[in-house]
Protein backbone atom coordinates (compact mmCIF):
# COMPACT_ATOMS: atom_id res chain seq x y z
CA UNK A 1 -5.35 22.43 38.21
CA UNK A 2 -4.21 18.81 37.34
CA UNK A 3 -3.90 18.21 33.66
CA UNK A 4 -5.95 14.59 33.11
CA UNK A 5 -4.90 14.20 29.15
CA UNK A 6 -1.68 15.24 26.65
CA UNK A 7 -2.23 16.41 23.31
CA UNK A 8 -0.14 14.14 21.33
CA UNK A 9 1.81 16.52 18.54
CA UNK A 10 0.64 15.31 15.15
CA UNK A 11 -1.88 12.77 16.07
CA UNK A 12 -4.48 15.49 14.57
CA UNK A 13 -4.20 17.37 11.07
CA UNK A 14 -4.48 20.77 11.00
CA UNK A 15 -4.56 22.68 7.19
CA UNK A 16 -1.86 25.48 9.17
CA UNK A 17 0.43 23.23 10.94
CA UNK A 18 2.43 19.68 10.14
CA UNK A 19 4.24 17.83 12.16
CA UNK A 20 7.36 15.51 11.99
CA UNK A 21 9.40 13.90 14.25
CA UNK A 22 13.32 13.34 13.89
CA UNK A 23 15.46 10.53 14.94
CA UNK A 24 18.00 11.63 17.67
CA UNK A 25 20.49 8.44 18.06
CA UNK A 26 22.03 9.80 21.54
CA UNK A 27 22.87 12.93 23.49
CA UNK A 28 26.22 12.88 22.68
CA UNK A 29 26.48 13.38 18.70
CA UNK A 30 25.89 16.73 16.97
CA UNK A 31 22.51 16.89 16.99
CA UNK A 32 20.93 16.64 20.61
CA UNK A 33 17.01 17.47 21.57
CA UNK A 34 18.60 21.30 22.28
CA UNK A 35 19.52 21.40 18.83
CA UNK A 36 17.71 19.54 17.12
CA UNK A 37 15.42 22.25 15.29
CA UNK A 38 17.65 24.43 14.54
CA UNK A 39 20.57 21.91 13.03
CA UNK A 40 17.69 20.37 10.71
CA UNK A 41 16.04 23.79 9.80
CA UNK A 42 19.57 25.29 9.06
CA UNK A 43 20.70 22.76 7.60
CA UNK A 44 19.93 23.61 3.72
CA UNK A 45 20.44 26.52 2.50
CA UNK A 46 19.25 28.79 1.18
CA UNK A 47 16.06 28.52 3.21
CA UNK A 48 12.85 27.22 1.32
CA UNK A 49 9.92 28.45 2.74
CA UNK A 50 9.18 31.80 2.47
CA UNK A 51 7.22 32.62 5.87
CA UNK A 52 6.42 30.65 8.81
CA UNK A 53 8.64 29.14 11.00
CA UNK A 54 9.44 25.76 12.98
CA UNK A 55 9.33 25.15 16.70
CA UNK A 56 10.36 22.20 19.37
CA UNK A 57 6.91 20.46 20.44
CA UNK A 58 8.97 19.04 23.37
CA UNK A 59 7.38 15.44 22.68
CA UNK A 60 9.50 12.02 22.32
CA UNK A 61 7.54 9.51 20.39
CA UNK A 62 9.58 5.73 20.72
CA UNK A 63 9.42 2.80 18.93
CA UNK A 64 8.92 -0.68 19.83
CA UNK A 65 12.47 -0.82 19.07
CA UNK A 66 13.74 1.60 20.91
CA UNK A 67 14.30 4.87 18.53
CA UNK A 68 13.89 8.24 19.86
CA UNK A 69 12.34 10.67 17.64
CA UNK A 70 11.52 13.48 19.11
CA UNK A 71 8.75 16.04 17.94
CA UNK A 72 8.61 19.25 15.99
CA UNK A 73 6.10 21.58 13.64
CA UNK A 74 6.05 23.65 11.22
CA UNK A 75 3.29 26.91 10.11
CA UNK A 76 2.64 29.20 7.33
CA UNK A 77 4.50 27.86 4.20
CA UNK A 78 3.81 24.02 5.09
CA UNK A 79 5.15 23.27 1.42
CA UNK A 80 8.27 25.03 1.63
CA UNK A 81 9.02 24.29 5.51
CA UNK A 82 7.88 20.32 4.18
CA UNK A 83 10.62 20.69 1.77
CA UNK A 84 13.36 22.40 4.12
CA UNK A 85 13.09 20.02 7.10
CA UNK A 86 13.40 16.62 4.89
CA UNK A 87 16.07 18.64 3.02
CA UNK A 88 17.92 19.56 5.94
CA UNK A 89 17.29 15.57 7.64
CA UNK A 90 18.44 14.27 4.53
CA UNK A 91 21.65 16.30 4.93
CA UNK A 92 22.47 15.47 8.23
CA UNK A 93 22.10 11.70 7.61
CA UNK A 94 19.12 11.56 10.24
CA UNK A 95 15.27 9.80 9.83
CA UNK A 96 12.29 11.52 9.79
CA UNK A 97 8.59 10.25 11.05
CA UNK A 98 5.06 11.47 11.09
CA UNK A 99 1.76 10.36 12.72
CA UNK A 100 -0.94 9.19 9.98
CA UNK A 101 -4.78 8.97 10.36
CA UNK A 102 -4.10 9.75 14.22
CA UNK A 103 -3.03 5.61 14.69
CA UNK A 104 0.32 5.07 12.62
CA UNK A 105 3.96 5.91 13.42
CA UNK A 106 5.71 6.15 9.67
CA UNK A 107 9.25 5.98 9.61
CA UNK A 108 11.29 7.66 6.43
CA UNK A 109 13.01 4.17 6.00
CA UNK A 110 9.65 2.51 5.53
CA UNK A 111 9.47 1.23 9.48
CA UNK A 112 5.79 1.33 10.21
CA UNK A 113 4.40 1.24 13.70
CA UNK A 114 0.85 1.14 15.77
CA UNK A 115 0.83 4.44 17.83
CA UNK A 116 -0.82 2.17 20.85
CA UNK A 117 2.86 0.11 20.82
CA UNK A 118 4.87 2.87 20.71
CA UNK A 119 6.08 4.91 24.00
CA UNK A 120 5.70 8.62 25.02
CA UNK A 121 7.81 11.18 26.82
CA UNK A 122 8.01 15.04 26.91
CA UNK A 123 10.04 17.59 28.43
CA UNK A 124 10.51 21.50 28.90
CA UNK A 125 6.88 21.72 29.93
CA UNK A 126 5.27 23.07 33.28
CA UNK A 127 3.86 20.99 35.93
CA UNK A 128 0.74 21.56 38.65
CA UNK A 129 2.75 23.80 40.31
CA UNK A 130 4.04 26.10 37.42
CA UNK A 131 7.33 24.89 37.75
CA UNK A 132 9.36 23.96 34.61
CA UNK A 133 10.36 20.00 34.11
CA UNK A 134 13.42 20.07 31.98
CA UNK A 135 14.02 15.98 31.89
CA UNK A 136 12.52 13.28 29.80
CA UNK A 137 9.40 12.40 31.48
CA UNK A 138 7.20 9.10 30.41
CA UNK A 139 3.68 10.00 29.73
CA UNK A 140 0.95 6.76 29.81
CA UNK A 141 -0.46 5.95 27.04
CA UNK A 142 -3.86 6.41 28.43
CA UNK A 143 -3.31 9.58 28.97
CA UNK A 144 -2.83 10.77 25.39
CA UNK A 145 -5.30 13.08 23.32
């Protein structure tokens, strides 16, 4: 079964679910797309939210100018897990994004971009034949949900 389109992580709201996407300058520094979650999530403490939890969405959203932000949500206590993952980016010195009206890329810093400029990748996901792809893989644009 071939997959034809990719849900794009954030592009729709959902009342039990948010989105945001976090600025990873390079592979090498402390806070790498293995990481990632985790480092931001843990980063405040004591923890915020009081249920719920936060995952990897395994997406890379980047910019016309080259920034990689890559892609993770958050459930139950959207308020509190809001709260904990700007906290925690705020801590660690690192930007935070977030897909609005399903069109806009919006940047903590105030850098604004048109989803249709912007570039797409994902990772840790299975392909046609049920085996795992670990690497960065570009996804079209056309062939976003």
């Amino acid at each position: 079964m071939k997959v034809e389109k990719i849900y794009l992580p954030g592009k729709e709201e959902f009342e039990f679910r948010e989105y945001r996407y976090i600025h990873i300058k390079s592979n090498i520094g402390k806070i790498n797309k293995g990481n990632f979650v985790n480092a931001i999530a843990a980063a405040n403490t004591p923890l915020i939210p009081k249920s719920g939890g936060v995952l990897n969405e395994n997406f890379i959203i980047i910019t016309p100018n080259e920034k990689r932000f890559y892609g993770l949500s958050y459930s139950k206590d959207i308020s509190g897990w809001r709260q904990q993952i700007e906290k925690g980016a705020a801590l660690l010195d690192v930007e935070t994004a977030e897909i609005k009206n399903g069109e806009k890329f919006v940047v903590s810093n105030g850098e604004n971009y048109d989803l249709k400029d912007c570039k797409f990748e994902r990772y840790n996901y299975y392909d046609d034949m049920g085996n795992i792809v670990k690497s960065n893989i570009p996804v079209e644009s056309s062939k976003i949900l």
